[in-house]
PDB file of N, CA and C in Angstrom:
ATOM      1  N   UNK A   1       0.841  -1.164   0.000  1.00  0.00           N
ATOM      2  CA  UNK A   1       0.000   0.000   0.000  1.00  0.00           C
ATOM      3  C   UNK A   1       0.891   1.233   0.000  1.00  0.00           C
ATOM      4  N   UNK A   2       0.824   2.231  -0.837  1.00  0.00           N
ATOM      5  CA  UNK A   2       1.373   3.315  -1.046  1.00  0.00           C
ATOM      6  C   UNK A   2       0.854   4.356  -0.009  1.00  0.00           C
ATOM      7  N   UNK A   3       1.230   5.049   0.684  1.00  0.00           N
ATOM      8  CA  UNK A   3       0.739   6.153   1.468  1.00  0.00           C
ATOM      9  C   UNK A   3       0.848   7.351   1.031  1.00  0.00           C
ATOM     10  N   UNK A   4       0.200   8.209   0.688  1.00  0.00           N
ATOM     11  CA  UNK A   4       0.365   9.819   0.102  1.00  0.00           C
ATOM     12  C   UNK A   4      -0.673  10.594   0.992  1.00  0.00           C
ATOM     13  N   UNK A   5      -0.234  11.567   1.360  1.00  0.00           N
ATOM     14  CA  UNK A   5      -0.449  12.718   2.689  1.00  0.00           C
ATOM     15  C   UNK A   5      -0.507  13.904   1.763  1.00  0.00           C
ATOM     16  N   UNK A   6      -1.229  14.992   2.016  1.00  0.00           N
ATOM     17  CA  UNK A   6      -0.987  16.220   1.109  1.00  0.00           C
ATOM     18  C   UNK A   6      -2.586  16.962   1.794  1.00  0.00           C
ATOM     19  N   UNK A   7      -1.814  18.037   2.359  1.00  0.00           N
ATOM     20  CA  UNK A   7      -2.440  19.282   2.722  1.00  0.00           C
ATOM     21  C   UNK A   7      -2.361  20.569   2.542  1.00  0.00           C
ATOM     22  N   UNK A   8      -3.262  21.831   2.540  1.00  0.00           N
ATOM     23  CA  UNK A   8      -2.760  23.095   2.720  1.00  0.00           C
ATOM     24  C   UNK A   8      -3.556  23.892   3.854  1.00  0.00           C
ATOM     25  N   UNK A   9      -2.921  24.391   4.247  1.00  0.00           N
ATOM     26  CA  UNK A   9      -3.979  25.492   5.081  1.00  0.00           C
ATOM     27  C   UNK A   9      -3.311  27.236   5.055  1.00  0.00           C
ATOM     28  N   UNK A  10      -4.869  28.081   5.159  1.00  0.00           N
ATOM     29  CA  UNK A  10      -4.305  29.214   4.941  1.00  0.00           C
ATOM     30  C   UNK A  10      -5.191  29.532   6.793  1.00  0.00           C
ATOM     31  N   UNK A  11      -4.514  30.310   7.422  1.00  0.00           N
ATOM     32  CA  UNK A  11      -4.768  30.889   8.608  1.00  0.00           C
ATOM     33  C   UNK A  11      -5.444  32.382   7.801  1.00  0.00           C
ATOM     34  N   UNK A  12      -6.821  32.431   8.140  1.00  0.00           N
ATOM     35  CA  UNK A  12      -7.134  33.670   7.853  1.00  0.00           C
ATOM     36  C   UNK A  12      -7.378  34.639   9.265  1.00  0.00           C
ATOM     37  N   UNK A  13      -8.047  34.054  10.492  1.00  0.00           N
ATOM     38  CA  UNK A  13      -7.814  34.035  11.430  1.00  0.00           C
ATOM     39  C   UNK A  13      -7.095  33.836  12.967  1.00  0.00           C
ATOM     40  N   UNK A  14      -6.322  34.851  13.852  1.00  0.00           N
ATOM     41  CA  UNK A  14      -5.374  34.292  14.825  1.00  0.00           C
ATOM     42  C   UNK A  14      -5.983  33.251  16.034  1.00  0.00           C
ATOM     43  N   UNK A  15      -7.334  33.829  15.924  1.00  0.00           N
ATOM     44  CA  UNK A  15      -7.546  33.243  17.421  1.00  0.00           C
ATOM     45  C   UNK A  15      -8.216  31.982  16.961  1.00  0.00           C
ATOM     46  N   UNK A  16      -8.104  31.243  16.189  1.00  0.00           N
ATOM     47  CA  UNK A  16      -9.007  29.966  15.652  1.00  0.00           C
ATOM     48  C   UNK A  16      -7.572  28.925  16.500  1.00  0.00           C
ATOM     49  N   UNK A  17      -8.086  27.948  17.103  1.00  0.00           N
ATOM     50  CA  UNK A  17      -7.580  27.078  17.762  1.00  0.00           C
ATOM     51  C   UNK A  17      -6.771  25.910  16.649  1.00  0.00           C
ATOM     52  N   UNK A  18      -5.956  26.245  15.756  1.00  0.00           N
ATOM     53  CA  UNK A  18      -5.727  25.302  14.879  1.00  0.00           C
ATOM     54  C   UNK A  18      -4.844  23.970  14.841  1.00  0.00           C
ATOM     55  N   UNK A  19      -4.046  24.292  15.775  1.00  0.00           N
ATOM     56  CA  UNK A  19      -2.901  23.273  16.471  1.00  0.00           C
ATOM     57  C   UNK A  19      -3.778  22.755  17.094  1.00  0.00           C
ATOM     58  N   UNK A  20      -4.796  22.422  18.331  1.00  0.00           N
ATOM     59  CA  UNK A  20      -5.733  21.514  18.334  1.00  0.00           C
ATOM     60  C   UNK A  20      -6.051  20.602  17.563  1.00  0.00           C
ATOM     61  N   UNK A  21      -6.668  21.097  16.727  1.00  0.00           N
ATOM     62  CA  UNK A  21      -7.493  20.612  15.370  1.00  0.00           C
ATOM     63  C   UNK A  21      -7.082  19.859  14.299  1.00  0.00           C
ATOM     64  N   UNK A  22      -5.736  20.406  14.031  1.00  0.00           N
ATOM     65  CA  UNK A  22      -4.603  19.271  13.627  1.00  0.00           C
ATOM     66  C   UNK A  22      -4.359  18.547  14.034  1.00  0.00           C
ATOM     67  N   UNK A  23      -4.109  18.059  15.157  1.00  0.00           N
ATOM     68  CA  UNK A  23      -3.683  17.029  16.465  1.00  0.00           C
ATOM     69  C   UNK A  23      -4.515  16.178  16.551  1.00  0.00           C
ATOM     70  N   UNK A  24      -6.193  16.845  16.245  1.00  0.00           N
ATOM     71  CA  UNK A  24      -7.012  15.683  16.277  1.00  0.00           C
ATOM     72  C   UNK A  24      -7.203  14.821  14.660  1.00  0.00           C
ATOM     73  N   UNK A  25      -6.894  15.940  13.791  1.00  0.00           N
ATOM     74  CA  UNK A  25      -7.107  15.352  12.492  1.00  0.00           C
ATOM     75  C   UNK A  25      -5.883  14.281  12.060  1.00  0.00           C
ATOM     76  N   UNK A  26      -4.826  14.552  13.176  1.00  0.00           N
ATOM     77  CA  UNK A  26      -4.012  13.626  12.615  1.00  0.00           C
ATOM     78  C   UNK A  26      -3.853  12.340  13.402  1.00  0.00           C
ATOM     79  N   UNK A  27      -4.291  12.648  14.824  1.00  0.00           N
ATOM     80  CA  UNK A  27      -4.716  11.365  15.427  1.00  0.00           C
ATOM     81  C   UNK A  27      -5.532  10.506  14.580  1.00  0.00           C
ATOM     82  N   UNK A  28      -6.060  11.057  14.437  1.00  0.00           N
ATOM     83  CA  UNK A  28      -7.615   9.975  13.477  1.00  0.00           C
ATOM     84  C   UNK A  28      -7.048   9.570  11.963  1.00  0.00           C
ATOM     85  N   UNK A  29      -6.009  10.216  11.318  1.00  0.00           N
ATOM     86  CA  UNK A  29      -5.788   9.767  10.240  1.00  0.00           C
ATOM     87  C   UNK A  29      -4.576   8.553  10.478  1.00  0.00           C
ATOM     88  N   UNK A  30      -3.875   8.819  11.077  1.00  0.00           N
ATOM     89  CA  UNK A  30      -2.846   7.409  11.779  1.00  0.00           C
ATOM     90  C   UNK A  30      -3.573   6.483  12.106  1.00  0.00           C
ATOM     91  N   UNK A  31      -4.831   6.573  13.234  1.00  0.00           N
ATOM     92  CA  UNK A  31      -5.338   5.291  13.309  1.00  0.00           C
ATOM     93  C   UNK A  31      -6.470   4.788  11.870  1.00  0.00           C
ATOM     94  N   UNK A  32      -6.560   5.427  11.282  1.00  0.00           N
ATOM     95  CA  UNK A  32      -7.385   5.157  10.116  1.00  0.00           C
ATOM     96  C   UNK A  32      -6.299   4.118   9.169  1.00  0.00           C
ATOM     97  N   UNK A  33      -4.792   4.900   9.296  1.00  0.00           N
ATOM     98  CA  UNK A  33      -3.598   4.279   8.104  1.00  0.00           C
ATOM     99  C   UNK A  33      -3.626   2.420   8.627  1.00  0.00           C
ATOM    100  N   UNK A  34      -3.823   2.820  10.093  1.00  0.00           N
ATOM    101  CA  UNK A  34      -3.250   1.746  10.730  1.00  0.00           C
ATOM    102  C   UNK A  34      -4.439   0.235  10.755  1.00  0.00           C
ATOM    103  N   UNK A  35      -5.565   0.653  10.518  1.00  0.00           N
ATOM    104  CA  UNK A  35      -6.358  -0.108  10.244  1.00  0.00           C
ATOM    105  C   UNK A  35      -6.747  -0.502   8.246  1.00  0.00           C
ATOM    106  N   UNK A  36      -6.437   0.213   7.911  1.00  0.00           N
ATOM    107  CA  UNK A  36      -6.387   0.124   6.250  1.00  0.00           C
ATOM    108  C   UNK A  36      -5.373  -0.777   6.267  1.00  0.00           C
ATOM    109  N   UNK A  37      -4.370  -0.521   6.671  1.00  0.00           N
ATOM    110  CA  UNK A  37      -2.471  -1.504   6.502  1.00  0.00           C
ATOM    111  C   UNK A  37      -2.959  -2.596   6.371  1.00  0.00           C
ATOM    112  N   UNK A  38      -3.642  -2.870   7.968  1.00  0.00           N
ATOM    113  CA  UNK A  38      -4.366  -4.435   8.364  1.00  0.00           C
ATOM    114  C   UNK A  38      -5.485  -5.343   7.065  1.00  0.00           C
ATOM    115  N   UNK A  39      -5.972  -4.429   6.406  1.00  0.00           N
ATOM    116  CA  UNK A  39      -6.578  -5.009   5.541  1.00  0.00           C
ATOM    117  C   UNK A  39      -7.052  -4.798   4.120  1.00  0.00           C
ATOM    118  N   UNK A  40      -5.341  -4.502   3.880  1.00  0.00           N
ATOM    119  CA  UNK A  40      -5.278  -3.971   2.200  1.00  0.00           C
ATOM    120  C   UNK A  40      -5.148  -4.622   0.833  1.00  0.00           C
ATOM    121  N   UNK A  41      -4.656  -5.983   2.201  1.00  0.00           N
ATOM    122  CA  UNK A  41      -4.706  -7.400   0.787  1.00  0.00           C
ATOM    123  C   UNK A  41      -6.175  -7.573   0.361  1.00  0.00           C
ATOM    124  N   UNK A  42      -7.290  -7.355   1.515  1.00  0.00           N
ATOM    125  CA  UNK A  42      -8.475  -7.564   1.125  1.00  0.00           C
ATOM    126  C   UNK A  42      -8.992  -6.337   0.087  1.00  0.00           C
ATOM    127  N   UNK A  43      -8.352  -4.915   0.268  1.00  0.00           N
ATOM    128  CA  UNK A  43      -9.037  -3.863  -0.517  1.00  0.00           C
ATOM    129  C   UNK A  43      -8.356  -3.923  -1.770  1.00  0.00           C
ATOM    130  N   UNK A  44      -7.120  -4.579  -1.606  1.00  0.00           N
ATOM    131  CA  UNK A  44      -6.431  -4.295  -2.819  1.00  0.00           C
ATOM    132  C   UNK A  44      -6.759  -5.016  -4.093  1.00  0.00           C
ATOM    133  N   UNK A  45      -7.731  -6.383  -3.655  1.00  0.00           N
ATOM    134  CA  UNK A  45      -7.951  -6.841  -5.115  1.00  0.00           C
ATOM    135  C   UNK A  45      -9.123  -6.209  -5.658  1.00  0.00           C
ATOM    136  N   UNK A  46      -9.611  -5.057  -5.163  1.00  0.00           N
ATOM    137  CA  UNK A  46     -11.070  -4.193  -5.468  1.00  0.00           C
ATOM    138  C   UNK A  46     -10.567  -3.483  -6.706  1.00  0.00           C
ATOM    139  N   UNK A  47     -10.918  -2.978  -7.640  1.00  0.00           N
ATOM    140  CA  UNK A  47     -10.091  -2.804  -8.769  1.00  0.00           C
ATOM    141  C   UNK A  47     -10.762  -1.240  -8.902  1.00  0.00           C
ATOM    142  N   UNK A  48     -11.788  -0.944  -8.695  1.00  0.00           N
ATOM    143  CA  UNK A  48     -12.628   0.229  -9.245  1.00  0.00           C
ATOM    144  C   UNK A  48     -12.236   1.227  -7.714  1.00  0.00           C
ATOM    145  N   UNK A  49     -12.396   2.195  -7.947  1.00  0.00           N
ATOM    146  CA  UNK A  49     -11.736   2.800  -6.557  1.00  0.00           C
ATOM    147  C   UNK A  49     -12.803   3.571  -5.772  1.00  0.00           C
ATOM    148  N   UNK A  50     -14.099   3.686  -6.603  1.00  0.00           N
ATOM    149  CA  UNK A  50     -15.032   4.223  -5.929  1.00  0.00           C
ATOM    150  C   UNK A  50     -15.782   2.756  -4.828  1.00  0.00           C
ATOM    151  N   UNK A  51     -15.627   1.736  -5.561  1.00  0.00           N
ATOM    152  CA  UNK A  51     -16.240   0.762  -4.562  1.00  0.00           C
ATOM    153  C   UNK A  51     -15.442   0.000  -3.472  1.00  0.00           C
ATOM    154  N   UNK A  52     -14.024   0.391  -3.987  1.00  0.00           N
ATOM    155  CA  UNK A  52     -13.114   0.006  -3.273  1.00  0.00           C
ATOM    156  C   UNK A  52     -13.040   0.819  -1.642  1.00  0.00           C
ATOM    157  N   UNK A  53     -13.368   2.275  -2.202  1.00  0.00           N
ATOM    158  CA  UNK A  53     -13.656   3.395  -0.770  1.00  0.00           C
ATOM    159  C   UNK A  53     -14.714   2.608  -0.169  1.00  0.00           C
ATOM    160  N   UNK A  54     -15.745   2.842  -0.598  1.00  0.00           N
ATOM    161  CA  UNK A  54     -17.064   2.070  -0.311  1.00  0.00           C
ATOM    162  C   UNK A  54     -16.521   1.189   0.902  1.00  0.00           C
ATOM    163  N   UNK A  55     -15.939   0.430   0.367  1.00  0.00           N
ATOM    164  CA  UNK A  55     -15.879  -0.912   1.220  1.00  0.00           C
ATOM    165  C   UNK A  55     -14.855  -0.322   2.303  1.00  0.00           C
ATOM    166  N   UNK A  56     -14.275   0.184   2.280  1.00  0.00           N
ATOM    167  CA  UNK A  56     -13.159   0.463   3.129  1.00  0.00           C
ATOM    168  C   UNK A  56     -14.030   1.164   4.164  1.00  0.00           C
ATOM    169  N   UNK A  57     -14.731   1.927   3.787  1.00  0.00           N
ATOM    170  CA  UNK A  57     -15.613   2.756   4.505  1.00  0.00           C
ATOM    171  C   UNK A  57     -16.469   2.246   5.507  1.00  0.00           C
ATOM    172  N   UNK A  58     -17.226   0.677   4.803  1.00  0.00           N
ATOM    173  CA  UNK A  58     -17.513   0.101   6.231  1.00  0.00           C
ATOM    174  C   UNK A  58     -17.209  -1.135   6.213  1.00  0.00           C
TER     175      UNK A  58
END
């Protein structure tokens, strides 16, 4: 499984809590990587990628 990460953010606001918010978005995306890893032999023979999400999804 290939992993690719890619974000931007523009701060238009100071007082928006954003280091929080990151912290949580990236908690949740590690344990998301970490459960995909576990079962990519099963997603990987899905060939179409919209049903392939699908399934990953639940």
């Amino acid at each position: 499984m290939r992993t690719v990460s890619s974000y931007g953010v523009e701060l238009r606001k100071q007082n928006i809590p954003i280091r929080q918010t990151l912290d949580i978005y990236r908690s949740a995306v590690s344990c998301l990587i970490e459960i995909y890893a576990q079962i990519w032999d099963e997603l990987a023979v899905i060939k179409e990628p919209k049903k392939r999400f699908n399934t990953a999804e639940h």
